[in-house]
Structures are given as C-alpha cells and as structure tokens.
Protein backbone atom coordinates (compact mmCIF):
# COMPACT_ATOMS: atom_id res chain seq x y z
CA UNK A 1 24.52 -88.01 23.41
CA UNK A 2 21.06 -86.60 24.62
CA UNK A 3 18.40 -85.57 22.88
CA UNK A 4 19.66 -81.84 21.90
CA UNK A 5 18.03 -80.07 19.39
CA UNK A 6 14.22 -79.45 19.98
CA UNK A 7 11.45 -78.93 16.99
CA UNK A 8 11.32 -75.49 17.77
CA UNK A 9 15.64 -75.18 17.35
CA UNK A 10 15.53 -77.30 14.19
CA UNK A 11 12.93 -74.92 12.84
CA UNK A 12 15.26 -71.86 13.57
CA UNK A 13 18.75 -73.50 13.26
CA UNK A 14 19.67 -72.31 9.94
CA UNK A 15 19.14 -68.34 10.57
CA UNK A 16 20.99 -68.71 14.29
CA UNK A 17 23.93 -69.87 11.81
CA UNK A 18 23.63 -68.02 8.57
CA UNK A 19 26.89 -66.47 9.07
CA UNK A 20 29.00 -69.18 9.12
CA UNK A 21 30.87 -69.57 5.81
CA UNK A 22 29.47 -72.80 4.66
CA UNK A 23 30.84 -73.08 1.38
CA UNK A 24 34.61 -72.38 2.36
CA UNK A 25 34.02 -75.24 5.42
CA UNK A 26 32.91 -77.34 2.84
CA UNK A 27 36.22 -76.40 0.50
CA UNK A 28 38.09 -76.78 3.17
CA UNK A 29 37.24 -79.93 4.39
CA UNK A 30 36.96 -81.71 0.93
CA UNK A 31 40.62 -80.37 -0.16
CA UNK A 32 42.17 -82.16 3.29
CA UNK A 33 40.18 -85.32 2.77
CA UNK A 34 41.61 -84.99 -1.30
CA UNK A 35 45.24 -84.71 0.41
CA UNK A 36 44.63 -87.32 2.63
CA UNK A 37 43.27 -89.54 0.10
CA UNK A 38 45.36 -92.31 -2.11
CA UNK A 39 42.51 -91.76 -4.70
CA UNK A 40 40.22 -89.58 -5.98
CA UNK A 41 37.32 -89.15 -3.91
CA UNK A 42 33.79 -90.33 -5.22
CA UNK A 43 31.67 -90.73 -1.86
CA UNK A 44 31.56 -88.56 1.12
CA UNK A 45 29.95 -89.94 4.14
CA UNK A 46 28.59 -86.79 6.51
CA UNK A 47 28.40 -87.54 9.63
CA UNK A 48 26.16 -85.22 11.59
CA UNK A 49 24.44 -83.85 8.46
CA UNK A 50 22.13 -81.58 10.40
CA UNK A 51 20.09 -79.37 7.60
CA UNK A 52 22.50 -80.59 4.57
CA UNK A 53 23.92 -77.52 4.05
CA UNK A 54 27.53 -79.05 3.92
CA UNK A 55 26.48 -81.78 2.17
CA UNK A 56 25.06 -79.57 -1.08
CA UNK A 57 28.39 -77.95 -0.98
CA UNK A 58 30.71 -80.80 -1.20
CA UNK A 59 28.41 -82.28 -3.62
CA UNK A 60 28.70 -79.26 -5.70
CA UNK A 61 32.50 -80.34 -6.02
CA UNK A 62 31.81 -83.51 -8.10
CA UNK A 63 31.48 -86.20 -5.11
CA UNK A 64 28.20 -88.08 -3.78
CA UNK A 65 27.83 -87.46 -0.28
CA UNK A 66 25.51 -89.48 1.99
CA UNK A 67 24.54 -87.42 5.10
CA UNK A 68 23.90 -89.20 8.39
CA UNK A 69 22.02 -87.47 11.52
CA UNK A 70 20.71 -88.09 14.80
CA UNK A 71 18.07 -85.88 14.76
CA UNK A 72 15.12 -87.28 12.13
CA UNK A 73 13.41 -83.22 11.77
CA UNK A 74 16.63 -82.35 10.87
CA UNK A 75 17.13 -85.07 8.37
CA UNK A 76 13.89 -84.16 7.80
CA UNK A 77 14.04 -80.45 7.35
CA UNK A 78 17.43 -81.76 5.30
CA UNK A 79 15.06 -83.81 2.76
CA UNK A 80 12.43 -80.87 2.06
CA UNK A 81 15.40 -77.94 1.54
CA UNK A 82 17.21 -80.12 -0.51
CA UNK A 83 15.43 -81.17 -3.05
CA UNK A 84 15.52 -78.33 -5.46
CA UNK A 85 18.87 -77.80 -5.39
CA UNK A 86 20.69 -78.65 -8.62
CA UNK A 87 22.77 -81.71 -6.37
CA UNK A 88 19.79 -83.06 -5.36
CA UNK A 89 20.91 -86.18 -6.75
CA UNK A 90 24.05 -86.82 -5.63
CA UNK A 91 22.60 -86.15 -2.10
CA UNK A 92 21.08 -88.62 -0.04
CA UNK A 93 19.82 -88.38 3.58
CA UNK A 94 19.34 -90.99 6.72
CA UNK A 95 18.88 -90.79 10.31
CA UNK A 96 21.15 -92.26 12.78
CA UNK A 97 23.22 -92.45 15.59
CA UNK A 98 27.04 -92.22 15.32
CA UNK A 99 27.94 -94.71 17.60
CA UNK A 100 25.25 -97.44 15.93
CA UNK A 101 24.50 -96.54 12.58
CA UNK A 102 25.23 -98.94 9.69
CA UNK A 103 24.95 -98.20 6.15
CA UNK A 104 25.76 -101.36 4.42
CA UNK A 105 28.04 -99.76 2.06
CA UNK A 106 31.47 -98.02 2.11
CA UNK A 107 32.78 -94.53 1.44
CA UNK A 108 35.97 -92.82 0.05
CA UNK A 109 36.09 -90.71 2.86
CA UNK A 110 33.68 -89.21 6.01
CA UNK A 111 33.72 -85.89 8.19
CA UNK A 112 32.26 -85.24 11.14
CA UNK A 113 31.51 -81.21 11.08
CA UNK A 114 29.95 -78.90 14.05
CA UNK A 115 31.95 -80.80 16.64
CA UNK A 116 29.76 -83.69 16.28
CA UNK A 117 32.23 -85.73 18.40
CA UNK A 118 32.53 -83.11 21.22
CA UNK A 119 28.95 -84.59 21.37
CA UNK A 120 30.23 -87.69 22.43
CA UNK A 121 30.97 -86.77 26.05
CA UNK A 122 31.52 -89.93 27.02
CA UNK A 123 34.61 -92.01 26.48
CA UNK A 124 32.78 -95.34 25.88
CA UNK A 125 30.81 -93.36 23.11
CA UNK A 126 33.59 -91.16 21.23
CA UNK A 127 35.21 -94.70 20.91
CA UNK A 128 31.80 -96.05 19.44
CA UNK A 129 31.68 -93.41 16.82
CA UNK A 130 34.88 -93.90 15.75
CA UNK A 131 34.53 -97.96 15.50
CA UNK A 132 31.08 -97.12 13.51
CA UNK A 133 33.15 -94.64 10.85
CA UNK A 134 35.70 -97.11 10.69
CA UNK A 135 33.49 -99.66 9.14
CA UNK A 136 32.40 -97.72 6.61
CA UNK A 137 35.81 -96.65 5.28
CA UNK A 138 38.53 -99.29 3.88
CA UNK A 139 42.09 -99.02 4.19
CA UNK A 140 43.63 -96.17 3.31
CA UNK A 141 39.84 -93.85 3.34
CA UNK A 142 40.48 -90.47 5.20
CA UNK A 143 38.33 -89.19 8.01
CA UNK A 144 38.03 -85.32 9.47
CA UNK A 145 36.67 -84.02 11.93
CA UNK A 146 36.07 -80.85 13.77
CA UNK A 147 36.32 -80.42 17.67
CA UNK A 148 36.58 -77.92 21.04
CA UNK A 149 40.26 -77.53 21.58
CA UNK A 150 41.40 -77.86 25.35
CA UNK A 151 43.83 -75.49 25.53
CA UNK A 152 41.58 -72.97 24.30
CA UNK A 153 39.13 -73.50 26.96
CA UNK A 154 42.15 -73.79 29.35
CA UNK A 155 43.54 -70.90 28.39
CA UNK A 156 40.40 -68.10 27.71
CA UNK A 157 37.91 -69.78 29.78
CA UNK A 158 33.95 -69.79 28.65
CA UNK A 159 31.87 -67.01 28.53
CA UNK A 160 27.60 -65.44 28.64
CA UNK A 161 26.93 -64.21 25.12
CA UNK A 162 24.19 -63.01 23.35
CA UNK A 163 22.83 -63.40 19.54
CA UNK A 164 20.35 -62.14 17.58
CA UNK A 165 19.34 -63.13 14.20
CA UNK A 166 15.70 -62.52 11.63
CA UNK A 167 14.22 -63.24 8.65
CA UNK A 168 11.17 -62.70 7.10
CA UNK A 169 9.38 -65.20 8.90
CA UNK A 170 11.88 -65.04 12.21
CA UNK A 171 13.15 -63.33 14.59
CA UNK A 172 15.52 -64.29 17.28
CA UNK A 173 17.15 -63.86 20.53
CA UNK A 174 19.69 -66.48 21.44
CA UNK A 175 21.39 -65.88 24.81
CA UNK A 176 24.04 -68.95 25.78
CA UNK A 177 24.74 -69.26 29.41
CA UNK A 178 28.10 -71.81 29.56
CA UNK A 179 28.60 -74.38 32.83
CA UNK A 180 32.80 -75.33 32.63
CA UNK A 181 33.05 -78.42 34.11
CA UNK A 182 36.93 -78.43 34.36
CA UNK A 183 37.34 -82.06 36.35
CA UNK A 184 35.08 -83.51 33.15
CA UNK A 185 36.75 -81.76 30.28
CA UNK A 186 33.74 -80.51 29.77
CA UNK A 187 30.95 -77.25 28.95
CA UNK A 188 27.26 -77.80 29.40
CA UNK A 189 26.25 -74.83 27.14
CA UNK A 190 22.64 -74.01 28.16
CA UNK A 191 20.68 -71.63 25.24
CA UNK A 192 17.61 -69.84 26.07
CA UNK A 193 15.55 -69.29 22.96
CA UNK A 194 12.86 -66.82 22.39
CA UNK A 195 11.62 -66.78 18.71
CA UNK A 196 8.87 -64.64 17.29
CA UNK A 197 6.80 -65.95 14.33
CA UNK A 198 6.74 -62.51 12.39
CA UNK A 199 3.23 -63.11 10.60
CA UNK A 200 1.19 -64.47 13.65
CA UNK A 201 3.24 -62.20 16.79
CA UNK A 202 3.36 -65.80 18.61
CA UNK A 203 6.44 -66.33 20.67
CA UNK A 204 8.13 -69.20 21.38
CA UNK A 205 10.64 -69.37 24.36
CA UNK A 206 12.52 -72.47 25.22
CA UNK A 207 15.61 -73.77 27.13
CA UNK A 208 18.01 -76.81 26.46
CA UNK A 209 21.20 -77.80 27.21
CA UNK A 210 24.38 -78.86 25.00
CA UNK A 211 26.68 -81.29 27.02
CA UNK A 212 30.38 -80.21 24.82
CA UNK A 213 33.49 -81.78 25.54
CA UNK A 214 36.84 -80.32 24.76
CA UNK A 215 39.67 -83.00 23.80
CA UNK A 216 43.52 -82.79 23.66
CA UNK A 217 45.17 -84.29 20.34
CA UNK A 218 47.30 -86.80 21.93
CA UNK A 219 43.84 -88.01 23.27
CA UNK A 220 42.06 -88.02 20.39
CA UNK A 221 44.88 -89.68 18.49
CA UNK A 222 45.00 -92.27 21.35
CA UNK A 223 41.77 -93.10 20.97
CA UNK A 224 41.60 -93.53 17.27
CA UNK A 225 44.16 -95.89 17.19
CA UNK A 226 42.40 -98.35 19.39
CA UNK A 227 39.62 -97.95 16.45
CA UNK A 228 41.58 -98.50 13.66
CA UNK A 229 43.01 -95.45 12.43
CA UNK A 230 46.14 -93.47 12.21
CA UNK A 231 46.47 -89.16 12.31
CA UNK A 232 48.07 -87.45 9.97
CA UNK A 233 47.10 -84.31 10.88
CA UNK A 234 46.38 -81.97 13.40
CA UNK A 235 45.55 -78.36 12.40
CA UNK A 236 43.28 -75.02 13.35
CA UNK A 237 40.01 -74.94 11.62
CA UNK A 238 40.29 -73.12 8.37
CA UNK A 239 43.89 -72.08 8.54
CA UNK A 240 45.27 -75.48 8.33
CA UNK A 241 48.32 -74.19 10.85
CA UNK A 242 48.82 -76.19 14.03
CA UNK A 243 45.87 -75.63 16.93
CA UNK A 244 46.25 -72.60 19.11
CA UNK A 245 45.32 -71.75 22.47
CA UNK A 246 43.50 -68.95 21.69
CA UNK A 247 41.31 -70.70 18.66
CA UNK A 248 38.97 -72.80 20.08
CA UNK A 249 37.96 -75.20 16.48
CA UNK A 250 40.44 -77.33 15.77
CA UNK A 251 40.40 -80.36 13.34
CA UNK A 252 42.24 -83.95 12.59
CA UNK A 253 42.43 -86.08 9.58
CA UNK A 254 43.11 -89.99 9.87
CA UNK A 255 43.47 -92.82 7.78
CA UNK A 256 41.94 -96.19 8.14
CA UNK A 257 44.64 -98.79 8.72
C-alpha cells in the first residue's frame, strides 16, 4: 500500500466525490451487515474511514462506528468535519494500517468501503488485512467489503477520463490516465490534479499514482478462508444482484468462523 493520497488531494477529496450517494452506500452497507448478522448490530468498525463521511451515516442509523485510516490528514480532516455533526459521539477516529492495526477491542461487524482492499495489491498484504479484521470480529461478526471486479476490467477494458468539480473555495480539474497491467491483475491509475484556490488565484498542480487491483470471487473467497472467514455473499454494488461484467464495484459479505 503506498503512500497515496497527498495533502493537497486530502484537502480536495471531498468535492472530487460529492456526487457519490453517500447516504444510500451507507444504507446499503449497514442493511447487508444487519442480514448477515446473528444479532443486532451495536459497533461498526470502518475500515478505510477516509473523511468520515460513511461513518456519520451509519452512525445516524443507531450504531457506534469506529473509523480506521491510513492516511493521519485524513483522519485528521475526519476529526475537524466531524465534530459538529449531531453523531459526533458515537463517532470515533484513529489512524492505521489495515494489515497492522490493533484496536484492543471487538466489533459487531466492519466494512471496508472505496475498494480499500483493491489497495492491497499484494497477496501477502490482502491476506494481512483480512487476518487484522478478523481479530477484531468474534464468531459469527459480518464483514463487507467493496472491490474492482475482474471481469469488468476483462471485459470493457480501462479508459482516459476527465472531471471537473468547484466550490466556493475550489475549483478542479481531475484528468485520470489508467496503466492495465493485465499479467498483475492490476491498474496503476495515475491522476493529474490542478486545483485553483478561488480567493488567492494560486494553483496547485500535482501527480500521483493509485496502484488498484481487480480480484475474482473465487479468489477472494479463497483467500478469506485461510483468514478465518466464510462468504455468504457475492453481489453488485448497490443492486445486491450477482456481479456483472459490465459493473465494475462489486461487494462480499463474510462471517467470522
């Protein structure tokens, strides 16, 4: 997992993805951990926090959720945006490293959202993450996450695209240039940043690049075995119908055994 995610990105993140539905993500996940579940669910662990956004919204369902990051501005930026909100205190905030963090305490349930564990591009460190979740869930705890389906990129490929995005203090021109990788299972999505403070005219341009890897279930389901759990489901993101070559997000649930 390299360092991804610059200052400048962090300060930017949320308006490059204000148009992803947050709060039916959030539904979404928390009703297939609920299903999932043997109980009802009291603690969500959120793995890959990033700015909290998911972890306000699942709070705002009744549970305590305790968010988890690798990046520490975005667990700080997380902290300072957070702590107005009305679920301020049933949120809570740390920085760490899925394949080493340890929280001393376990959860009902965790998710992994923004395809934390296509991340994880190597084999030795998916497996890591999912030892490290494992420990903090007992027998029986659900765990979901999201991930880059490979017959999706099989199938339709990667592709240049362009965004832009403003706000009052922002604007901003994303433009992602994807490397396939096809012997790695793998996209190296490079983004080229230029953000304009509105009130002082300074721009700020800047490059980095987003090692992704794509998985197949049987893969995934391989590997979470050898760490403890069992899947009980496969699905596409948001529909909840079985994962399609043409939809790239895909998600599973397991249990801990």
């Amino acid at each position: 997992m390299s360092g991804t995610f610059s200052r400048e990105y962090v300060a930017v993140y949320d308006l490059l993805y204000g148009s992803k539905d947050y709060a039916a993500e959030a539904a979404f996940v928390l009703d297939r951990l609920q299903a999932a579940s043997p109980a009802p669910l009291r603690t969500v662990l959120d793995i890959g926090c990033g700015t909290g956004r998911h972890a306000h919204l699942m709070a705002g369902h009744g549970v305590r959720v305790q968010g988890v990051d690798l990046s520490d501005k975005m667990v700080a930026l997380a902290h300072e945006r957070g702590q107005d909100l009305p679920t301020a205190s049933a949120v809570a905030f740390a920085q760490g490293d899925v394949r080493t963090f340890n929280l001393s305490q376990p959860f009902d349930a965790a998710a992994a959202l923004f395809h934390v564990f296509s991340y994880l591009t190597a084999t030795e460190g998916l497996e890591a993450g999912m030892a490290r979740v494992r420990h903090h869930l007992p027998v029986g705890a659900p765990f979901l996450f999201d991930y880059w389906y490979a017959e999706a990129i099989r199938r339709d490929g990667v592709e240049r695209r362009e965004r832009e995005a403003e706000n009052d203090a922002w604007h901003v021109h994303r433009l992602t240039e994807p490397v396939w990788e096809k012997n790695n299972d793998l996209v190296r999505v490079n983004f080229h940043v230029t953000a304009t403070e509105k009130s002082s005219g300074t721009v700020h341009r800047w490059h980095e690049e987003h090692p992704m890897r794509y998985f197949d279930p049987d893969f995934l389901e391989h590997r979470l075995a050898r760490q403890g759990f069992k899947v009980v489901e496969h699905g596409e993101w948001l529909t909840g119908g079985p994962p399609q070559a043409g939809a790239l997000g895909a998600y599973l649930v397991a249990v801990a055994v």
